[in-house]
PDB file of N, CA and C in Angstrom:
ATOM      1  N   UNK A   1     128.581  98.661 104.519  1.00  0.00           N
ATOM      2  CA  UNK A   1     128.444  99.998 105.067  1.00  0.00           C
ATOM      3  C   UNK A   1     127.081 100.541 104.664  1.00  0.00           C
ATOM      4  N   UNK A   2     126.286 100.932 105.753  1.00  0.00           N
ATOM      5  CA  UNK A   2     125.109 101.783 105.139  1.00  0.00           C
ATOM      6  C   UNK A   2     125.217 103.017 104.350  1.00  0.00           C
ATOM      7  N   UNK A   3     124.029 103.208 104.071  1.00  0.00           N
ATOM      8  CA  UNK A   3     123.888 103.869 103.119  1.00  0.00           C
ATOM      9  C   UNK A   3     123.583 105.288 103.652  1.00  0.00           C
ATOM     10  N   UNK A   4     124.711 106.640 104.092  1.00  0.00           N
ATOM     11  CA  UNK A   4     123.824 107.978 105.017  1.00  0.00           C
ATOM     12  C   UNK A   4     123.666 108.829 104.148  1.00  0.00           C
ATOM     13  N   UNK A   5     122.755 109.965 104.723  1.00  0.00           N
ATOM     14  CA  UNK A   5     122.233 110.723 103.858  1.00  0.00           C
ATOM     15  C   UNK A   5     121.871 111.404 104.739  1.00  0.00           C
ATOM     16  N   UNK A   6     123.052 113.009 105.298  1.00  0.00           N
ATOM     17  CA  UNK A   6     123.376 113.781 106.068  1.00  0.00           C
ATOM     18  C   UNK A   6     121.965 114.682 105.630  1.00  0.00           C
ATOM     19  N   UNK A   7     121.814 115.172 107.200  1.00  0.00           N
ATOM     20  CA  UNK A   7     120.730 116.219 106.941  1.00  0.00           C
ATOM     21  C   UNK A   7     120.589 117.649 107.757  1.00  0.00           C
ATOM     22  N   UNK A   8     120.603 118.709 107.807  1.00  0.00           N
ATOM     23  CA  UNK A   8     120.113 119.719 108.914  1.00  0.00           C
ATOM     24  C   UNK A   8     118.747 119.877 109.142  1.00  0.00           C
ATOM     25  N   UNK A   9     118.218 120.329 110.023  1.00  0.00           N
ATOM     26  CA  UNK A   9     116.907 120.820 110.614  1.00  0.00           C
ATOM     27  C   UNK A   9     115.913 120.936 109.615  1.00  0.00           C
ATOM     28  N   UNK A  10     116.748 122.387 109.207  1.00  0.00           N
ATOM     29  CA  UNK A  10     116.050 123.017 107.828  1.00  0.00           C
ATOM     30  C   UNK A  10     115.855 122.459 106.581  1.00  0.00           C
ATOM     31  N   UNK A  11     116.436 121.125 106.052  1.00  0.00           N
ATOM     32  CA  UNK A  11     116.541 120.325 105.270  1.00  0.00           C
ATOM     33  C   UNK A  11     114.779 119.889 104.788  1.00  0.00           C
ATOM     34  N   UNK A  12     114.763 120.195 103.484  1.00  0.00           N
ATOM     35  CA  UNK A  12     113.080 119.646 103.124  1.00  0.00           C
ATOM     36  C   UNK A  12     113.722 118.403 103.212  1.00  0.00           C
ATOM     37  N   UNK A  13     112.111 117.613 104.239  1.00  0.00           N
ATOM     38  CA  UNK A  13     111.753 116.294 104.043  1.00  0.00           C
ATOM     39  C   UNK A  13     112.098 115.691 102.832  1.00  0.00           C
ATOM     40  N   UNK A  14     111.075 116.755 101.760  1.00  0.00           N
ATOM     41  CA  UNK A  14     111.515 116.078 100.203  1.00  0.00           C
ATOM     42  C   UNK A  14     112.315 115.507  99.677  1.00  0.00           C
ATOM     43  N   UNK A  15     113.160 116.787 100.059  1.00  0.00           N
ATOM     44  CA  UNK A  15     114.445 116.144  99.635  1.00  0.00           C
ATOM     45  C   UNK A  15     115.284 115.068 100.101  1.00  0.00           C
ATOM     46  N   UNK A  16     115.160 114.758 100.903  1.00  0.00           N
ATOM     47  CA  UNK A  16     115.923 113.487 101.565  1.00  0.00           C
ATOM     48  C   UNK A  16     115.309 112.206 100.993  1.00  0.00           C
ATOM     49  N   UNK A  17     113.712 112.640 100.811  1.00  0.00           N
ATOM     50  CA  UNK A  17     113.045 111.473 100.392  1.00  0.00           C
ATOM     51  C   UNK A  17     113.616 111.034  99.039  1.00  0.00           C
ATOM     52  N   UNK A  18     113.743 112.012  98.253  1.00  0.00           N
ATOM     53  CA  UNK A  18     114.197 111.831  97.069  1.00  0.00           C
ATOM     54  C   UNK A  18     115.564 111.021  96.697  1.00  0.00           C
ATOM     55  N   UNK A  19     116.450 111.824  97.577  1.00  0.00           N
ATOM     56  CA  UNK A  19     117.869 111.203  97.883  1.00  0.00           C
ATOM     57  C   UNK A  19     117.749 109.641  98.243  1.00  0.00           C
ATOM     58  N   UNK A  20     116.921 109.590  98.981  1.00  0.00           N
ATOM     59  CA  UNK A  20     116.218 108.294  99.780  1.00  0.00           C
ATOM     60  C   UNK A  20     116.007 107.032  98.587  1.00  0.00           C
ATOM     61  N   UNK A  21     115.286 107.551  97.896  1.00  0.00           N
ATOM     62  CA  UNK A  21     114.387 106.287  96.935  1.00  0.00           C
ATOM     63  C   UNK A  21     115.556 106.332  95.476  1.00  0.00           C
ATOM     64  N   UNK A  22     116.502 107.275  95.603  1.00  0.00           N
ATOM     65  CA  UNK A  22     117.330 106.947  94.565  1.00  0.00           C
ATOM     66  C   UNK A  22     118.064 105.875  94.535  1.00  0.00           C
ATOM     67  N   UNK A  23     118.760 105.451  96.149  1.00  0.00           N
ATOM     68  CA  UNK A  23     119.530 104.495  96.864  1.00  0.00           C
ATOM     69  C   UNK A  23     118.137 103.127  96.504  1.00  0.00           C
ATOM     70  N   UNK A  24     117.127 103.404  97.237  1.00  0.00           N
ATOM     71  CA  UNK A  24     116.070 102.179  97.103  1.00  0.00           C
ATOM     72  C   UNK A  24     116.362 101.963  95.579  1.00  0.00           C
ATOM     73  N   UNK A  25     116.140 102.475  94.566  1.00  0.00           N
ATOM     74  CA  UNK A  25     115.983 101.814  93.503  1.00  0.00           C
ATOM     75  C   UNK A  25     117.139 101.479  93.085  1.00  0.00           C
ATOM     76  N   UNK A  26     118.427 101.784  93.546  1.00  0.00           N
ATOM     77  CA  UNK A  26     119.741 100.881  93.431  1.00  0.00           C
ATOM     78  C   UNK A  26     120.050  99.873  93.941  1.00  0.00           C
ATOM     79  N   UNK A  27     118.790  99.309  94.670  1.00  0.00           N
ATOM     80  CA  UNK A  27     118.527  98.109  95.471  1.00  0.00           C
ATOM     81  C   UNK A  27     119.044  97.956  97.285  1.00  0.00           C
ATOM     82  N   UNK A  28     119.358  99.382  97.558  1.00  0.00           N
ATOM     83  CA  UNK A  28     119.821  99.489  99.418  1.00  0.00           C
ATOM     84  C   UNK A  28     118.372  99.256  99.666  1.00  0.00           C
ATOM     85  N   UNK A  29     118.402  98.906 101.171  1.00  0.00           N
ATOM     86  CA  UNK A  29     116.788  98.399 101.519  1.00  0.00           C
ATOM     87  C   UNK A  29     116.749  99.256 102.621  1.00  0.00           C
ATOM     88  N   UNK A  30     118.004  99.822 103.140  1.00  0.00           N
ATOM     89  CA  UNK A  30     117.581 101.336 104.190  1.00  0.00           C
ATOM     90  C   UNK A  30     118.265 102.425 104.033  1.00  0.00           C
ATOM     91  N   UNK A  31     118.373 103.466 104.540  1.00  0.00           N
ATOM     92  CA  UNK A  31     119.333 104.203 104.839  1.00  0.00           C
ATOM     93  C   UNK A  31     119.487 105.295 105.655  1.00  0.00           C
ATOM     94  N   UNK A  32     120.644 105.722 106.312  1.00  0.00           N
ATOM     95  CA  UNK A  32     120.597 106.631 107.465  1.00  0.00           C
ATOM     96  C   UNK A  32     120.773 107.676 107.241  1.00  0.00           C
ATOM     97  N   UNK A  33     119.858 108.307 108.546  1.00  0.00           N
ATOM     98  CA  UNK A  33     119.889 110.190 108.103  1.00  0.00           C
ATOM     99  C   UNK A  33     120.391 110.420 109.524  1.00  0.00           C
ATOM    100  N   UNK A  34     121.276 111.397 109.545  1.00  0.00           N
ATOM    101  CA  UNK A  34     121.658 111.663 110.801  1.00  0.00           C
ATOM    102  C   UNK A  34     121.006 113.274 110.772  1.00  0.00           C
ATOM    103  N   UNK A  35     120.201 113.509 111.545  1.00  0.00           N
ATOM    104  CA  UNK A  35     119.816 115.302 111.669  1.00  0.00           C
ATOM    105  C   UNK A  35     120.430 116.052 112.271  1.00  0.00           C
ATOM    106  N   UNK A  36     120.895 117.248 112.192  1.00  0.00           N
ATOM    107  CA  UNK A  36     121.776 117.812 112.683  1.00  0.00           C
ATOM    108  C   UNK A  36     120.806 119.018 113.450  1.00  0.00           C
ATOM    109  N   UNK A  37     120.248 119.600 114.661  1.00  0.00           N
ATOM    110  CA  UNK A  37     119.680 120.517 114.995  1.00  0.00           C
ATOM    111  C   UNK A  37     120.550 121.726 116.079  1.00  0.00           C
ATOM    112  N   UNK A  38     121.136 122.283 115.025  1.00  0.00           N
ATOM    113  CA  UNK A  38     121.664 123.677 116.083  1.00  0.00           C
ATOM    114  C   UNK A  38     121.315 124.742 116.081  1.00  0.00           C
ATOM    115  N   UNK A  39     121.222 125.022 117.383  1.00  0.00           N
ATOM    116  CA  UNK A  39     120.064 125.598 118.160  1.00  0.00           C
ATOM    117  C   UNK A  39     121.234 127.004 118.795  1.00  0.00           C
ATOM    118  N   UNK A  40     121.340 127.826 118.103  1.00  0.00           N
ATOM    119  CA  UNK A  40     122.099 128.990 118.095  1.00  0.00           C
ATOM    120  C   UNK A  40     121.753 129.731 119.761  1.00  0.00           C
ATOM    121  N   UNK A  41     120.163 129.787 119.343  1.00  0.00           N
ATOM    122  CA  UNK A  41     119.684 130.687 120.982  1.00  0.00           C
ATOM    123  C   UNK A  41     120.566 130.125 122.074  1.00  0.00           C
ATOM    124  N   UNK A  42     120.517 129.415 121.917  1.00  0.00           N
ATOM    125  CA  UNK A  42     120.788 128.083 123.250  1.00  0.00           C
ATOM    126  C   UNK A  42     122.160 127.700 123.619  1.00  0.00           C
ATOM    127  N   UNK A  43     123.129 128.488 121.916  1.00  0.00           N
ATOM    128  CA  UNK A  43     124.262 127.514 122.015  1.00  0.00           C
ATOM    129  C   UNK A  43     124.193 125.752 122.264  1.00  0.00           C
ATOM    130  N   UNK A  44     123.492 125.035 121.657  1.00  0.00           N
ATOM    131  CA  UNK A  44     123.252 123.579 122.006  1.00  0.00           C
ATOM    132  C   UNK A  44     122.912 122.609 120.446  1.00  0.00           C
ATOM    133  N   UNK A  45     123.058 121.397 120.670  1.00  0.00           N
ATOM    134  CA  UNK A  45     123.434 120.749 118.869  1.00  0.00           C
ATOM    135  C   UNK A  45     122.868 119.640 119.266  1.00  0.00           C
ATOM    136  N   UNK A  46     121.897 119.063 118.657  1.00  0.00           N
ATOM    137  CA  UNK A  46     121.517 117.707 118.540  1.00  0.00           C
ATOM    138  C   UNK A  46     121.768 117.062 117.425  1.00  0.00           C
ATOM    139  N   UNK A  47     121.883 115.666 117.951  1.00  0.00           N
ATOM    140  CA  UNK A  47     122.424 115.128 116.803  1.00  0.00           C
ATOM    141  C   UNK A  47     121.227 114.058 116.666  1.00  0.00           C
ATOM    142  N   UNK A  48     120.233 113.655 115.590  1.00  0.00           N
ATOM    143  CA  UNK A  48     119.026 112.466 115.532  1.00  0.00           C
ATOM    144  C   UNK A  48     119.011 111.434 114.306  1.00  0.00           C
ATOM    145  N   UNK A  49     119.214 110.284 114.890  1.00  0.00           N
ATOM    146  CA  UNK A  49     119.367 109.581 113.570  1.00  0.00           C
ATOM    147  C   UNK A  49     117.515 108.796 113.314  1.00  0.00           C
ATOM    148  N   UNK A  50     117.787 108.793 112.088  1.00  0.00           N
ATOM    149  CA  UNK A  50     116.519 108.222 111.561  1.00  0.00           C
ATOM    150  C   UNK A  50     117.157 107.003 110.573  1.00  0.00           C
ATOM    151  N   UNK A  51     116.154 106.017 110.516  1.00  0.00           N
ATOM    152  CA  UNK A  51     116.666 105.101 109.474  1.00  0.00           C
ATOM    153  C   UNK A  51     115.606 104.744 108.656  1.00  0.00           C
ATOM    154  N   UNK A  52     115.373 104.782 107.453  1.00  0.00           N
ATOM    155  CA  UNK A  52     114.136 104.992 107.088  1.00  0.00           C
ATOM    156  C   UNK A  52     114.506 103.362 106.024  1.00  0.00           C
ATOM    157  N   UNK A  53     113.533 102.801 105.623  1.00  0.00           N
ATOM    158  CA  UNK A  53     113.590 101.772 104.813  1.00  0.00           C
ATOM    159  C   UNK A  53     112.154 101.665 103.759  1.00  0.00           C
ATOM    160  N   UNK A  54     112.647 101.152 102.807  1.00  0.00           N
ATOM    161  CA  UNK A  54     111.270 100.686 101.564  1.00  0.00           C
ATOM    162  C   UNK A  54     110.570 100.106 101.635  1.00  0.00           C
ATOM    163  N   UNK A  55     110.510  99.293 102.817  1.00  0.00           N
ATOM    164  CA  UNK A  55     109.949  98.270 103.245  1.00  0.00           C
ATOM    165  C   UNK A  55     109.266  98.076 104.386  1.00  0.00           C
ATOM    166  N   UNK A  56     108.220  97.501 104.872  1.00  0.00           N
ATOM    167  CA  UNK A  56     107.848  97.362 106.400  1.00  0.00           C
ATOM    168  C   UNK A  56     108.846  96.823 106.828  1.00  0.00           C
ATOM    169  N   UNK A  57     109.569  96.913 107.749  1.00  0.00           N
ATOM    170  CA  UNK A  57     110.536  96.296 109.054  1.00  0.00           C
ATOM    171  C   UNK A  57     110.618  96.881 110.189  1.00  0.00           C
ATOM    172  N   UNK A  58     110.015  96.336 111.174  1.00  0.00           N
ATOM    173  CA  UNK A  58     110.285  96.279 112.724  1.00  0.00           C
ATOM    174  C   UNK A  58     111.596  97.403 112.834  1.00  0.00           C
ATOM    175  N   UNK A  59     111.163  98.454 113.503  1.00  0.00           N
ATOM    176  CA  UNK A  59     112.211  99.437 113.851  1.00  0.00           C
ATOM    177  C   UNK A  59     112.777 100.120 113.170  1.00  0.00           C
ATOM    178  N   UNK A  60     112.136 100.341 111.759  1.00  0.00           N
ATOM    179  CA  UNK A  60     112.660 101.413 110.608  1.00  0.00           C
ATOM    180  C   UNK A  60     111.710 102.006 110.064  1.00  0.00           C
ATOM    181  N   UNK A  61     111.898 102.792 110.090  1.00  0.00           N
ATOM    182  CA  UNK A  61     110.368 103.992 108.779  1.00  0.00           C
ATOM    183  C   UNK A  61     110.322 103.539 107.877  1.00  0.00           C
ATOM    184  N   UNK A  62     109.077 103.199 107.379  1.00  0.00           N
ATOM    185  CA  UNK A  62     108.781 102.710 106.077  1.00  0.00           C
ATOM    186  C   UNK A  62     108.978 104.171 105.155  1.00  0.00           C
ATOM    187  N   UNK A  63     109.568 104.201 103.685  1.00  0.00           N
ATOM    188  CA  UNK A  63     109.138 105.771 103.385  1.00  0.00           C
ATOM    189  C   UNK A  63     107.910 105.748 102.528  1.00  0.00           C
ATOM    190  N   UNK A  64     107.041 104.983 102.721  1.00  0.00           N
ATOM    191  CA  UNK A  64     105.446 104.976 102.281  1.00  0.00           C
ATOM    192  C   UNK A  64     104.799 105.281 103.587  1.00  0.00           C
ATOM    193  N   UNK A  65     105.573 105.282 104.884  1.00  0.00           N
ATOM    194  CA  UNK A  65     104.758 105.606 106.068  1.00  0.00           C
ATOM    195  C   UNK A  65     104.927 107.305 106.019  1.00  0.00           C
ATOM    196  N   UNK A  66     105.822 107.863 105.266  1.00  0.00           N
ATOM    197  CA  UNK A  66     106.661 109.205 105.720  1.00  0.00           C
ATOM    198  C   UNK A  66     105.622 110.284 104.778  1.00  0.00           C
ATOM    199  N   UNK A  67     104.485 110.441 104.992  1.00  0.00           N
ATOM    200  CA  UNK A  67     103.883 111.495 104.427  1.00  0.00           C
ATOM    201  C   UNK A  67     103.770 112.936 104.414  1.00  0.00           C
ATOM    202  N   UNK A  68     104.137 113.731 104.318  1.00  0.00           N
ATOM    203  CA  UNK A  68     104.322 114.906 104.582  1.00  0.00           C
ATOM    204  C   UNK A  68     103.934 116.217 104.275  1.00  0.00           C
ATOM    205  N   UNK A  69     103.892 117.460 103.950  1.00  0.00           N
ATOM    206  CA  UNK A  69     103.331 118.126 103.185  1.00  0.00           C
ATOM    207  C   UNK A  69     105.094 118.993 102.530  1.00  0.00           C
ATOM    208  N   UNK A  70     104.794 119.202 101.292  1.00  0.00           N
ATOM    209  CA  UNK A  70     105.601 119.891 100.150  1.00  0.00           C
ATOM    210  C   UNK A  70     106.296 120.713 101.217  1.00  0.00           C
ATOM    211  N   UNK A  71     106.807 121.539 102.033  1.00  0.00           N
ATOM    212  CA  UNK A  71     107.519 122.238 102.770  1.00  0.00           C
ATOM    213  C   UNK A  71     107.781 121.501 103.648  1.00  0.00           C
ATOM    214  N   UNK A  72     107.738 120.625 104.541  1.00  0.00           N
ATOM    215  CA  UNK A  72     107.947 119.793 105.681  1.00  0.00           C
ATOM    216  C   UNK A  72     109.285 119.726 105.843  1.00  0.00           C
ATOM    217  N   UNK A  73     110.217 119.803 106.876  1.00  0.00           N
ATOM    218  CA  UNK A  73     111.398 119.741 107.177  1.00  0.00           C
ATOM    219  C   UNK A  73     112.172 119.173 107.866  1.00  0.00           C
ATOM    220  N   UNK A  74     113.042 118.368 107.879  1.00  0.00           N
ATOM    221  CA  UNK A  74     113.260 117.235 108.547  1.00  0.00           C
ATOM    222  C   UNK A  74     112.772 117.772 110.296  1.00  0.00           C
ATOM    223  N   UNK A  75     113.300 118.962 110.618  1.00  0.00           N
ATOM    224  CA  UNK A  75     112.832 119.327 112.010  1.00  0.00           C
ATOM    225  C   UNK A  75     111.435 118.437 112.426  1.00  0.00           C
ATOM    226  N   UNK A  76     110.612 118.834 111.511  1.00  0.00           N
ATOM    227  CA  UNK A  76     108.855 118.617 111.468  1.00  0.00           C
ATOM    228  C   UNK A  76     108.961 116.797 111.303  1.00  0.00           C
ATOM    229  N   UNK A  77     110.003 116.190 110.983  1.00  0.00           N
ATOM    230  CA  UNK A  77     109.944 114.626 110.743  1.00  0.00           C
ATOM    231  C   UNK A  77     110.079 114.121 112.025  1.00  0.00           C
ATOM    232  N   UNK A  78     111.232 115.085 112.366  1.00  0.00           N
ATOM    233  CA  UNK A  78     112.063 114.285 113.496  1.00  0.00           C
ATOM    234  C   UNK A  78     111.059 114.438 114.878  1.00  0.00           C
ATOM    235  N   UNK A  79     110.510 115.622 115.099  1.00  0.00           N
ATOM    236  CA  UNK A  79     109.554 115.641 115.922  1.00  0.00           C
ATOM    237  C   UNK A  79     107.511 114.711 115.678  1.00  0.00           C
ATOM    238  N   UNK A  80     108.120 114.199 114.602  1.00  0.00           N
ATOM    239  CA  UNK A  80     106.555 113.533 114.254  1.00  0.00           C
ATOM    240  C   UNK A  80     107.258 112.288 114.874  1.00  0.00           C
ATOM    241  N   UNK A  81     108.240 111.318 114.988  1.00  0.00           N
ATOM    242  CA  UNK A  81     108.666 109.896 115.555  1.00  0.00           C
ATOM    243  C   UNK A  81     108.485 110.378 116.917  1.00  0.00           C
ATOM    244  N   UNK A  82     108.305 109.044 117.500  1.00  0.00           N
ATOM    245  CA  UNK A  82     107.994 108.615 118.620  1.00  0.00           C
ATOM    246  C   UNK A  82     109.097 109.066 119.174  1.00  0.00           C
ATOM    247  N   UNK A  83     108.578 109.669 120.891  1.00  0.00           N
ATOM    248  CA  UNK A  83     110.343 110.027 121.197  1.00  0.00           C
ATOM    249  C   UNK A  83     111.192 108.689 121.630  1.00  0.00           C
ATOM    250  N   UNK A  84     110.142 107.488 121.716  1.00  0.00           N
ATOM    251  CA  UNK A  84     111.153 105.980 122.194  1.00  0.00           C
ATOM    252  C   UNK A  84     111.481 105.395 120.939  1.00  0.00           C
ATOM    253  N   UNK A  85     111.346 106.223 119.436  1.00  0.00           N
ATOM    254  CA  UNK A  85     112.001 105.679 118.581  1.00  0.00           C
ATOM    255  C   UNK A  85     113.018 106.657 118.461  1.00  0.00           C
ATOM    256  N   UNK A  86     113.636 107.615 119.014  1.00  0.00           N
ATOM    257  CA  UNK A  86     114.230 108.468 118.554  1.00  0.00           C
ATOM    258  C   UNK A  86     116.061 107.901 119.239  1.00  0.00           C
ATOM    259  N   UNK A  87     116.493 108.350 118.786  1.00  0.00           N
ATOM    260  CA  UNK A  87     118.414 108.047 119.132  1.00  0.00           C
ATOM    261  C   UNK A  87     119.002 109.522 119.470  1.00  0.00           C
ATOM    262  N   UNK A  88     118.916 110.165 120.550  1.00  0.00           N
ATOM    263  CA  UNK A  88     119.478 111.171 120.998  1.00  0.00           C
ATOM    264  C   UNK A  88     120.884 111.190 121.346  1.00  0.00           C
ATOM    265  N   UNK A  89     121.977 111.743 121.114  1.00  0.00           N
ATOM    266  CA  UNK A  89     123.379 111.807 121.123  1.00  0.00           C
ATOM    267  C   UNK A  89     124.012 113.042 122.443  1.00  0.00           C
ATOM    268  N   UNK A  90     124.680 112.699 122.675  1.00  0.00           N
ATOM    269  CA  UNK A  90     125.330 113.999 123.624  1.00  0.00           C
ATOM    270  C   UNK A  90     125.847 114.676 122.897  1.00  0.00           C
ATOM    271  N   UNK A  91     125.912 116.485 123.394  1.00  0.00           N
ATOM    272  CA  UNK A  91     126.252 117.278 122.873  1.00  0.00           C
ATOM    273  C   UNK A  91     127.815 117.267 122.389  1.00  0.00           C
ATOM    274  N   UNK A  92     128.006 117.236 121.035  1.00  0.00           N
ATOM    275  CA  UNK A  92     129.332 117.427 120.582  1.00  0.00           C
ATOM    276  C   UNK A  92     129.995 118.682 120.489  1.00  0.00           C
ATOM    277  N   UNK A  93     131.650 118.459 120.430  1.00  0.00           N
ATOM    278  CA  UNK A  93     132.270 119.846 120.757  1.00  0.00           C
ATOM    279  C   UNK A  93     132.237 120.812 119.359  1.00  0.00           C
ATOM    280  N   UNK A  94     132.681 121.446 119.859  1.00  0.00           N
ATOM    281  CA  UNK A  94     132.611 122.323 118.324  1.00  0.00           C
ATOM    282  C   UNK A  94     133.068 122.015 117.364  1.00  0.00           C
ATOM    283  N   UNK A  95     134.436 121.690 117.322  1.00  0.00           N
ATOM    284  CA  UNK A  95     135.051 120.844 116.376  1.00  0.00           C
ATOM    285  C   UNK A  95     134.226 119.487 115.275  1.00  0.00           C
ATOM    286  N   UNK A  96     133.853 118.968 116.429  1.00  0.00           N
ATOM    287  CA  UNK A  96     133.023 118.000 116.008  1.00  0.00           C
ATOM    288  C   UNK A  96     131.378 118.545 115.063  1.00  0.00           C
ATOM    289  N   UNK A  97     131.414 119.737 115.882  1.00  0.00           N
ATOM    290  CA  UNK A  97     129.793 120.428 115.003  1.00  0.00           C
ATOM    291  C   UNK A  97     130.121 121.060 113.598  1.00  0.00           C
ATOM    292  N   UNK A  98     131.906 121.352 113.890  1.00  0.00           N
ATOM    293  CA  UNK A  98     132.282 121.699 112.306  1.00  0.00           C
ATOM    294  C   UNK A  98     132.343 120.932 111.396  1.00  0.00           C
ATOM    295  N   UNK A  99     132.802 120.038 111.870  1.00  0.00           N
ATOM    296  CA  UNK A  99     133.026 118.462 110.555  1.00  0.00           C
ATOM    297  C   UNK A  99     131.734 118.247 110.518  1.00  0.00           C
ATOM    298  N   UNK A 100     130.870 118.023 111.185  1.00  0.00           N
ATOM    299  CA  UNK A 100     129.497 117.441 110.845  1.00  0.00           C
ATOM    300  C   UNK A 100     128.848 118.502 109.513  1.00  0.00           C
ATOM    301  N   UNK A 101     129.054 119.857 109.950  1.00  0.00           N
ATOM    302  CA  UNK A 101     128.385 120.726 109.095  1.00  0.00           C
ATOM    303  C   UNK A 101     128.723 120.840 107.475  1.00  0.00           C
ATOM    304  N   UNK A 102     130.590 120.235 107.893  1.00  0.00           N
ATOM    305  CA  UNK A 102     131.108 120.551 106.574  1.00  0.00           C
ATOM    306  C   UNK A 102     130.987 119.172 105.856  1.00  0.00           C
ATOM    307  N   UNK A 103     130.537 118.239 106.650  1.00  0.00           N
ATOM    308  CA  UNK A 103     130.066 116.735 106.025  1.00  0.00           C
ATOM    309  C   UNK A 103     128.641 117.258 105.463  1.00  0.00           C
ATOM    310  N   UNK A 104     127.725 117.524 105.591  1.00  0.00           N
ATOM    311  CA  UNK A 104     126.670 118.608 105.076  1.00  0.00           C
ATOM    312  C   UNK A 104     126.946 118.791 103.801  1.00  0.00           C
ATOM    313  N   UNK A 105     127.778 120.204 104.481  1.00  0.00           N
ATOM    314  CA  UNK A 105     128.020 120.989 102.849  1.00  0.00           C
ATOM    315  C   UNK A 105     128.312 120.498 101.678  1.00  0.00           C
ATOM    316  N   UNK A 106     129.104 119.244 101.965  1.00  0.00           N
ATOM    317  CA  UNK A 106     130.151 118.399 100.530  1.00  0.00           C
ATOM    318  C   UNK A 106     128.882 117.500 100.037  1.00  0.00           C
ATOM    319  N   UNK A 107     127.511 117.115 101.123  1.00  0.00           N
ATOM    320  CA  UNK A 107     126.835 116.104 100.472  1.00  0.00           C
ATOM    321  C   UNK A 107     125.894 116.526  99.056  1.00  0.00           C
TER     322      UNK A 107
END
């Protein structure tokens, strides 16, 4: 089972990175971030997965590629990837935007 590491919009980069390289140095060689972007104006929820790895590999973020500045937010990550690397999801129901959020909260 991989290794996830739930995120919202507003979520510092940092921090994930951090979360990130704790798993690397327990020897996982990737792990998944699923972003959560809800978009209140709009009523509308994206869901973006990223998979970031320690390593160069074909089709994963290196997190030596992931540079950022001290405030950066996953929003600001997710829009720096390519949009043909990106994994866009259909809009989930509410229900589904609750468990996601409250999968969040517990992480």
């Amino acid at each position: 089972m991989p290794v996830i590491i739930p995120a919202l919009d507003k979520t510092l980069a940092a921090n994930i990175q951090h979360a990130a390289q704790r798993y690397f140095d327990a020897g996982e060689q990737k792990v998944v971030i699923p972003v959560c972007n809800d978009n209140k104006q709009n009523n509308t929820f994206e869901l973006r997965v990223l998979v970031l790895s320690d390593q160069d590999a074909p089709g994963f973020w290196s997190l030596n590629k992931l540079e950022f500045h001290e405030q950066a937010t996953m929003a600001q990550v997710v829009e720096a990837v390519a949009p043909d690397e990106q994994w866009k999801f259909d809009t989930p129901d509410a229900e589904k935007r609750q468990e996601f959020q409250n999968l969040i909260g517990s992480a």
